[in-house]
Structures are given as structure tokens and as C-alpha cells.
N, C-alpha and C. Protein backbone atom coordinates (compact mmCIF):
# COMPACT_ATOMS: atom_id res chain seq x y z
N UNK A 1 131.11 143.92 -100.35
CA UNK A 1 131.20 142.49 -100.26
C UNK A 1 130.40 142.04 -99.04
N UNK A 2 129.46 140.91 -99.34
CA UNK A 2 128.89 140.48 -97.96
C UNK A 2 129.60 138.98 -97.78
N UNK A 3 129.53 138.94 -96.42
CA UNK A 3 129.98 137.45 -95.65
C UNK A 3 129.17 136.98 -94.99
N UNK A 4 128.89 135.80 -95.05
CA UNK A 4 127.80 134.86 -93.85
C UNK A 4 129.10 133.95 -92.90
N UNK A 5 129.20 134.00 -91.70
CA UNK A 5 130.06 133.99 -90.80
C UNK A 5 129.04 132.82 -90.12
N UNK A 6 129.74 131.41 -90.05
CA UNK A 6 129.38 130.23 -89.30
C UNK A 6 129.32 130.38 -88.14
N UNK A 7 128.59 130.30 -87.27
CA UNK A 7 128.74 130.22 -85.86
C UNK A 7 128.46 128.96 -85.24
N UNK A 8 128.51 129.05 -84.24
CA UNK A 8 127.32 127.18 -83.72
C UNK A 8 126.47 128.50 -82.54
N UNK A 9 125.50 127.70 -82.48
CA UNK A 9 124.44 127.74 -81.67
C UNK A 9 124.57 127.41 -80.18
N UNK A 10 124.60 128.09 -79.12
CA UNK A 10 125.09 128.00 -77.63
C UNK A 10 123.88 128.04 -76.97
N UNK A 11 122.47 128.62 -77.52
CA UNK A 11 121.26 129.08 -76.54
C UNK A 11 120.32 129.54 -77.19
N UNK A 12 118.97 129.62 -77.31
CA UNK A 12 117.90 129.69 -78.06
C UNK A 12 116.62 130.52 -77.03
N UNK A 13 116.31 131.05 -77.55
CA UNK A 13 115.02 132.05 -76.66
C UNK A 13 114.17 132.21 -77.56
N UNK A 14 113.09 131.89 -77.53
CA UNK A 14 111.86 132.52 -77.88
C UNK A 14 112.38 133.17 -79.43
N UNK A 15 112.74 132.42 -80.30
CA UNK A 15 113.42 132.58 -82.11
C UNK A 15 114.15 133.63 -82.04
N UNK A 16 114.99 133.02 -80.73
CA UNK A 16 116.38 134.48 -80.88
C UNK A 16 117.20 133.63 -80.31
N UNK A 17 118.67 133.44 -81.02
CA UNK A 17 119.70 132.64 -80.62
C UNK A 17 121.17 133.63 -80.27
N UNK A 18 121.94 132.83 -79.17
CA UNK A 18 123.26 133.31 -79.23
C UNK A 18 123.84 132.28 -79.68
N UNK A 19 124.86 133.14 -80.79
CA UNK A 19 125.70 132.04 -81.70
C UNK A 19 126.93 132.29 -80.79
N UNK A 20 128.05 131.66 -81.40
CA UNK A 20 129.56 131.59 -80.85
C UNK A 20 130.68 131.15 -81.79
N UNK A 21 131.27 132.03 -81.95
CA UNK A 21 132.85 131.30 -82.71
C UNK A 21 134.10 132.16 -82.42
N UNK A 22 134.84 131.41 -81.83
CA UNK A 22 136.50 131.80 -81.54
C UNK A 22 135.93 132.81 -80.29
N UNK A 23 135.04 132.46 -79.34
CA UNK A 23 134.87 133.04 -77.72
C UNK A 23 134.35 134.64 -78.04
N UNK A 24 133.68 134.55 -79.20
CA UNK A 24 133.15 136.02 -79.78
C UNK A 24 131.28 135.57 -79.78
N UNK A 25 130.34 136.20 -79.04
CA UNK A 25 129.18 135.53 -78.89
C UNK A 25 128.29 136.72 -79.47
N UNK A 26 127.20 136.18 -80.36
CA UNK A 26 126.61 137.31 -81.05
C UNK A 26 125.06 137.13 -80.97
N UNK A 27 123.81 138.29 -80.45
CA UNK A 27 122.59 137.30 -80.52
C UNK A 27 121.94 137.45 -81.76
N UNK A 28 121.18 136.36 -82.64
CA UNK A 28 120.74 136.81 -83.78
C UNK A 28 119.48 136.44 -84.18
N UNK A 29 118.47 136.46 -85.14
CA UNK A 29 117.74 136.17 -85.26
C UNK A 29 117.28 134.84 -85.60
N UNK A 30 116.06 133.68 -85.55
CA UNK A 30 116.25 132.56 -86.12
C UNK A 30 114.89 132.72 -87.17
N UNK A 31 113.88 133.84 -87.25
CA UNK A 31 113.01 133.85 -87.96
C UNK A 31 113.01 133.11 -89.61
N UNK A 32 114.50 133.22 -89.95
CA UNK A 32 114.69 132.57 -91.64
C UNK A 32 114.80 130.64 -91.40
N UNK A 33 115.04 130.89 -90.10
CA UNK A 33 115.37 128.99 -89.85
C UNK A 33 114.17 128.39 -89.25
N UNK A 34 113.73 127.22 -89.29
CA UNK A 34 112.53 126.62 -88.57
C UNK A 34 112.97 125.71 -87.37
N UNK A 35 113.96 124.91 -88.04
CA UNK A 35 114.51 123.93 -86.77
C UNK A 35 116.11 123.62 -86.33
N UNK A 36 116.27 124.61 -86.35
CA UNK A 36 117.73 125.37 -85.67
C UNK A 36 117.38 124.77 -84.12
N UNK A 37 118.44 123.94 -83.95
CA UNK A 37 118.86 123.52 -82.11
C UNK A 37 119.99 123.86 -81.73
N UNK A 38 120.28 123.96 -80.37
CA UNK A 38 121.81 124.24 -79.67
C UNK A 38 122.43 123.85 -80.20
N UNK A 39 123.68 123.63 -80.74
CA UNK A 39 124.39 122.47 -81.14
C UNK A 39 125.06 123.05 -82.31
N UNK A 40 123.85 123.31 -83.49
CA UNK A 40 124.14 123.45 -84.93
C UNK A 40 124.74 124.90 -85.01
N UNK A 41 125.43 124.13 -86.22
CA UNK A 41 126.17 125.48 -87.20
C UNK A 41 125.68 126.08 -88.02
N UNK A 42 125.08 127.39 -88.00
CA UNK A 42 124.65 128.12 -88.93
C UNK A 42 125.54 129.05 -89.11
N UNK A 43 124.73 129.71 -90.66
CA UNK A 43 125.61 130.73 -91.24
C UNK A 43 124.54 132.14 -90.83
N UNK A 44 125.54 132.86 -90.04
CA UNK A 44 125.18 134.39 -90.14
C UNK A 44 125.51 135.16 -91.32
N UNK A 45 124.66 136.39 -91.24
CA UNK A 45 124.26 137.47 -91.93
C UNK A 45 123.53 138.42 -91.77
N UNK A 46 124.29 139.72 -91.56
CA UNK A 46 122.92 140.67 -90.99
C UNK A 46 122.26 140.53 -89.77
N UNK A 47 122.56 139.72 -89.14
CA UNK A 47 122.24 139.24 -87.59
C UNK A 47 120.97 138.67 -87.54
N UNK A 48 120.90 137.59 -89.08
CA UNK A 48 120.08 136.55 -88.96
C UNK A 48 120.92 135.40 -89.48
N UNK A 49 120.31 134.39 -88.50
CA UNK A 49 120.76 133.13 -88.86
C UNK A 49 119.93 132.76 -90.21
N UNK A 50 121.08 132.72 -91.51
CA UNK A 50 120.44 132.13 -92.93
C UNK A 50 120.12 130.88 -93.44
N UNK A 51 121.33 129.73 -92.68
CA UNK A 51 121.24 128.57 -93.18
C UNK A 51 121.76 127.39 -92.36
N UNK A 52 121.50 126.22 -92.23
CA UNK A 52 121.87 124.94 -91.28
C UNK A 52 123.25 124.84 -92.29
N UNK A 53 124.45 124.83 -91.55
CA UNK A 53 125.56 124.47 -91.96
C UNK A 53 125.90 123.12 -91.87
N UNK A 54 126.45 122.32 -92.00
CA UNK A 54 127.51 121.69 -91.77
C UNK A 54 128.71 121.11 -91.15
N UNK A 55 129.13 120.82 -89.44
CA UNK A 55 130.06 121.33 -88.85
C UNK A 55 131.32 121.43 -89.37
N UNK A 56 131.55 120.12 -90.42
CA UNK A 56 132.79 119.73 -91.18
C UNK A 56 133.01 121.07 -92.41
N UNK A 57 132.05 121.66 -92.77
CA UNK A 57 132.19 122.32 -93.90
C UNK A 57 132.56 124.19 -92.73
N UNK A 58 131.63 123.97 -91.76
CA UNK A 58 132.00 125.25 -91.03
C UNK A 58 133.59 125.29 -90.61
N UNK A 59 134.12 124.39 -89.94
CA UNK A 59 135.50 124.56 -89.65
C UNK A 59 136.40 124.57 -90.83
N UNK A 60 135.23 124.17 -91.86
CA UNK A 60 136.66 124.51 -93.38
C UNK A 60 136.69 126.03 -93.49
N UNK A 61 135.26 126.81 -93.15
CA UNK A 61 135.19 128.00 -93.74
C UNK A 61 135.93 129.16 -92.73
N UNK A 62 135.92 128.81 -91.36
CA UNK A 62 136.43 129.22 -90.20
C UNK A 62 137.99 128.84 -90.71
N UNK A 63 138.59 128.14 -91.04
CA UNK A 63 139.91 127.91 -91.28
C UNK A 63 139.87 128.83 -92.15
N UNK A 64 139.70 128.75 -93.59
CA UNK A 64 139.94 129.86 -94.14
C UNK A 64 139.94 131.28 -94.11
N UNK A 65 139.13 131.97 -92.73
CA UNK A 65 138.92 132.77 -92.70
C UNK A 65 139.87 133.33 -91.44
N UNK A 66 140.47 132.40 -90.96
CA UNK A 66 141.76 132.48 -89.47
C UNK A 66 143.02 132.88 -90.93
N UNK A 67 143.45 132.05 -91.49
CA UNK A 67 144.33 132.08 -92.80
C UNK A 67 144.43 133.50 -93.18
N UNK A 68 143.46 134.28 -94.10
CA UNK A 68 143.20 135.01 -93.92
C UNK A 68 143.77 136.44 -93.44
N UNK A 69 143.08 136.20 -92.59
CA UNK A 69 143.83 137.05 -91.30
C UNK A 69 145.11 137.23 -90.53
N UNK A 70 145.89 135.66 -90.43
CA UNK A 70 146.70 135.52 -90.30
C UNK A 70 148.02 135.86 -91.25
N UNK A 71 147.64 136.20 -92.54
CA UNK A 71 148.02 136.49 -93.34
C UNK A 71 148.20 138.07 -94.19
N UNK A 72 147.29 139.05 -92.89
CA UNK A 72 147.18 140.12 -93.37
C UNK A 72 146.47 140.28 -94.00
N UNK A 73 145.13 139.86 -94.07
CA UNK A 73 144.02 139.75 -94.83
C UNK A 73 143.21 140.60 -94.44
N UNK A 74 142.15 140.96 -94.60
CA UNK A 74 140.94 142.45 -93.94
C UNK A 74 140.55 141.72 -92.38
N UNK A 75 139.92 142.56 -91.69
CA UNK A 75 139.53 142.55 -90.28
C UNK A 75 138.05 141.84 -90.81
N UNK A 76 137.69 140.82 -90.15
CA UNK A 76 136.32 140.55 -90.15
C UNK A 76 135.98 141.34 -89.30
């Protein structure tokens, strides 16, 4: 099973970003994105950023995925 895991965007280098969600910081690639800024929510994968999210739709997917877990669900 694969997962693309929302992050937001904290810092940008030279088409290499550190993402962030729940104080867990990851650096990833932005080569698949063109105009990815600080701020935005993208979806990881493979430790490339795949897609401009949504923030409203990211905290739906982040909720579901706390649920989840909270529930005895698999370890992301």
C-alpha cells in the first residue's frame, strides 16, 4: 500500500524543501512541483513533494490519519 502524507512547507533550498506535520520535519524533493512556497501543503511520497494540496482538505486527511492511529490502526 502506498500513502502520500500532507505536510506544509517550513523552508525551501535550492528545489529541496523541509516539510512539517505533528513537529515531525522531513527534507524532500520539489523537482515534481514548479511553484511550491513556504506556507503550502503538499502531499509527500517517496520523499518527493507530488502535489499542491489544499490546507482545508490536508487537515481532513491528517485527521483521518490521527483517528486511525488512535484507534489502533498501523504505524505510519
Amino acid at each position: 500500500m502506498c500513502l502520500a502524507v500532507p505536510m506544509k512547507i517550513s523552508e525551501i533550498t535550492e528545489g529541496t524543501a523541509i516539510c512539517e506535520v505533528d513537529g515531525v520535519q522531513r527534507e524532500v524533493s520539489l523537482m515534481m512541483l514548479e511553484d511550491a512556497v513556504v506556507g503550502d501543503y503538499v502531499l509527500i511520497h517517496a520523499g518527493f513533494a507530488i502535489e499542491k494540496i489544499d490546507p482545508v482538505e490536508a487537515q481532513k486527511t491528517l485527521d483521518v490519519f490521527r483517528e486511525v492511529l488512535d484507534n489502533g490502526g498501523m504505524d505510519l
